[in-house]
C-alpha atoms as a PDB file:
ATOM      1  CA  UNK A   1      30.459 -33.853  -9.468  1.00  0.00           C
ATOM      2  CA  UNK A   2      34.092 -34.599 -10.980  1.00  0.00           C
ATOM      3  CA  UNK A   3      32.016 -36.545 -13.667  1.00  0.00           C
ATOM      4  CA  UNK A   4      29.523 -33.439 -14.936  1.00  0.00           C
ATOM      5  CA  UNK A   5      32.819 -31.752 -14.610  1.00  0.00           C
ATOM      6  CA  UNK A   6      34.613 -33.841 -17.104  1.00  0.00           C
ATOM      7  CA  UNK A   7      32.103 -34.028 -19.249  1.00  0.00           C
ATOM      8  CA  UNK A   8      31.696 -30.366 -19.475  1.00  0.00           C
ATOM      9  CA  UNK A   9      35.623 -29.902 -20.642  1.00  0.00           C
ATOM     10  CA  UNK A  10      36.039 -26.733 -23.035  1.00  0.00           C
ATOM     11  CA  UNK A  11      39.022 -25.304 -24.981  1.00  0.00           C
ATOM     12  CA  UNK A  12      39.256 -22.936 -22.222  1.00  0.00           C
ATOM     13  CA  UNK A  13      39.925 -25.545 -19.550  1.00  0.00           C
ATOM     14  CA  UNK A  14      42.671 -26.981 -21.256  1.00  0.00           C
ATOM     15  CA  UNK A  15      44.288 -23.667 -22.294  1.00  0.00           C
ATOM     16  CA  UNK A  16      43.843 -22.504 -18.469  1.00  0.00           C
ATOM     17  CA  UNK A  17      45.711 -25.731 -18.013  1.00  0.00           C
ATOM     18  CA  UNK A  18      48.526 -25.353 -20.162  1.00  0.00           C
ATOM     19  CA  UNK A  19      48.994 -22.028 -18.954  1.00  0.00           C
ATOM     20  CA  UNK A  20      49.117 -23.376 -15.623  1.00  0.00           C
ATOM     21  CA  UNK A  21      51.544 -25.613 -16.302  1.00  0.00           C
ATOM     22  CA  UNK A  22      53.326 -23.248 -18.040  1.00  0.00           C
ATOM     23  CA  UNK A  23      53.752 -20.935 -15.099  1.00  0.00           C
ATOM     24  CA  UNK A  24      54.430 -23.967 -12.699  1.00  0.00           C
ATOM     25  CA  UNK A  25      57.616 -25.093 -15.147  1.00  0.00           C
ATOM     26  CA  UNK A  26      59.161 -21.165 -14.892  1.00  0.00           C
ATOM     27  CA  UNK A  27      59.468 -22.658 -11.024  1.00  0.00           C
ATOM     28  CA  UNK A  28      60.633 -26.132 -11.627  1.00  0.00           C
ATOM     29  CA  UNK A  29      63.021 -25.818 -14.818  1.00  0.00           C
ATOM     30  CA  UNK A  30      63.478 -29.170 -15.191  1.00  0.00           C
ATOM     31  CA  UNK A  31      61.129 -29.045 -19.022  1.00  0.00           C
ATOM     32  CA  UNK A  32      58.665 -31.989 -18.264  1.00  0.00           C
ATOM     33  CA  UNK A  33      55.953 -29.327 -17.584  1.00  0.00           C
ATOM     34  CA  UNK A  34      55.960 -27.835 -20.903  1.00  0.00           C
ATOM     35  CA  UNK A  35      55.405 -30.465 -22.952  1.00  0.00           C
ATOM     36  CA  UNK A  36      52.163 -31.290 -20.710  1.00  0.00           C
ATOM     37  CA  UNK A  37      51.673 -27.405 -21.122  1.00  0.00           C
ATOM     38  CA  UNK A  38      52.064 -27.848 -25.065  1.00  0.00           C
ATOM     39  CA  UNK A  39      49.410 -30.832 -25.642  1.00  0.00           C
ATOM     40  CA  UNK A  40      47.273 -29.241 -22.902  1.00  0.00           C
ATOM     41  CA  UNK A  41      47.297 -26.126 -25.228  1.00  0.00           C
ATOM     42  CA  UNK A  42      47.387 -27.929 -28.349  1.00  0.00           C
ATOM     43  CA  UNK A  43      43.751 -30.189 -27.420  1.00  0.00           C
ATOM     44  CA  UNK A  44      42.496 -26.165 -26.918  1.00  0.00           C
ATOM     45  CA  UNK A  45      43.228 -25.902 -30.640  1.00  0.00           C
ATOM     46  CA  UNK A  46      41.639 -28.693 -31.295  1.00  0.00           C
ATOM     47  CA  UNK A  47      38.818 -28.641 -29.135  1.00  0.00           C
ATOM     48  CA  UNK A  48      37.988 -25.366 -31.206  1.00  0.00           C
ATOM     49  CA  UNK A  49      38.587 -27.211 -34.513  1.00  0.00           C
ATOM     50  CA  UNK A  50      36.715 -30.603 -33.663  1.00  0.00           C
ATOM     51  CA  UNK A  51      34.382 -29.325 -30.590  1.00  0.00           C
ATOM     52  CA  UNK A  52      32.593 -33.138 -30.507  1.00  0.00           C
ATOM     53  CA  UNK A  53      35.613 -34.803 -28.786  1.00  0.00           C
ATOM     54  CA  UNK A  54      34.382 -37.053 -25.945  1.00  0.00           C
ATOM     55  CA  UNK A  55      35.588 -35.843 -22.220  1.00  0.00           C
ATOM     56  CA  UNK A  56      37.339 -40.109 -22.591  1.00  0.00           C
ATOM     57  CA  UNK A  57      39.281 -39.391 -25.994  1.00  0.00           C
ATOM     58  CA  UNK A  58      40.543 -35.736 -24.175  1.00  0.00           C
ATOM     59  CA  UNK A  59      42.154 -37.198 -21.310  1.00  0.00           C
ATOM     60  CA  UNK A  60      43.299 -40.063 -23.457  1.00  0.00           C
ATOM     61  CA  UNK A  61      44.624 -37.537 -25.983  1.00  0.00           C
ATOM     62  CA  UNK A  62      46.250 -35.409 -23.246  1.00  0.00           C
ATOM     63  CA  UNK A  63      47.719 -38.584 -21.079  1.00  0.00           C
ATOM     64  CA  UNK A  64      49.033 -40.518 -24.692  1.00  0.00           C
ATOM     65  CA  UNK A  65      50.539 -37.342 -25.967  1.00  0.00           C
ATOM     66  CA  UNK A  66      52.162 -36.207 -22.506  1.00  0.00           C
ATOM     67  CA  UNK A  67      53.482 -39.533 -21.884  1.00  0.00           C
ATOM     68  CA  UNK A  68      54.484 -39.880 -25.581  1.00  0.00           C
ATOM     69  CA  UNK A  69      56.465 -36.085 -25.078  1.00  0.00           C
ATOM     70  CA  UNK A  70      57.993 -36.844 -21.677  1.00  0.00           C
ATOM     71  CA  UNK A  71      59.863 -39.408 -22.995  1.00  0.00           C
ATOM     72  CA  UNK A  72      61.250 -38.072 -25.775  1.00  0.00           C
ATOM     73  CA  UNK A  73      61.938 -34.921 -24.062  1.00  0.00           C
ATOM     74  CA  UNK A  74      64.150 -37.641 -21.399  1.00  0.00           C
ATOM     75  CA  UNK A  75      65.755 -39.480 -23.946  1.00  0.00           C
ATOM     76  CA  UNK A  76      66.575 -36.484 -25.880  1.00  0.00           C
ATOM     77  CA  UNK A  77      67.740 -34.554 -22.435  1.00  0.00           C
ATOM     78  CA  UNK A  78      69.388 -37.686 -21.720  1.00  0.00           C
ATOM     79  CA  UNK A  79      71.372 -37.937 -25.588  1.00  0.00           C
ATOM     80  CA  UNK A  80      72.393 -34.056 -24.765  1.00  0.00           C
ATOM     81  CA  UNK A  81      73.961 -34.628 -21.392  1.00  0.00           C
ATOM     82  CA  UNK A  82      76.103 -37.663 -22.838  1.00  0.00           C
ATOM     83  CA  UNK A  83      78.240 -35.605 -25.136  1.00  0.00           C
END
């Protein structure tokens, strides 16, 4: 079941994402959940670009570029607390 669900992934399941996790961060603050919200939203775009993305190179996408975010967003966060 998760599997025909994965492979089924649309632009509109990652912009229902993001917007979830846009929503979730106006509760939490803290700013990790928008980047996740941003690349979520962003592999919408490109899902409607590029529609022949495997359901494997969208969560790698999404996981890479999260990851990739969330630690720049820390360091950064991080940089602007130290002055």
């Amino acid at each position: 079941m998760l599997l025909t669900f994965l492979q089924g992934l649309s632009p509109w399941h990652w912009l229902g994402l993001g917007i979830l996790l846009l929503i979730l961060e106006v509760f939490d603050a803290g700013g990790y959940l928008l980047w996740m919200a941003l690349v979520a939203t962003g592999l919408a775009v490109l899902l409607q670009v590029l529609p022949d993305f495997s359901w494997k190179l969208q969560l790698l996408l999404f996981v890479s570029l999260s990851t990739l975010l969330l630690l720049l967003w820390k360091r950064w966060r991080e940089h602007l607390l130290d002055r």
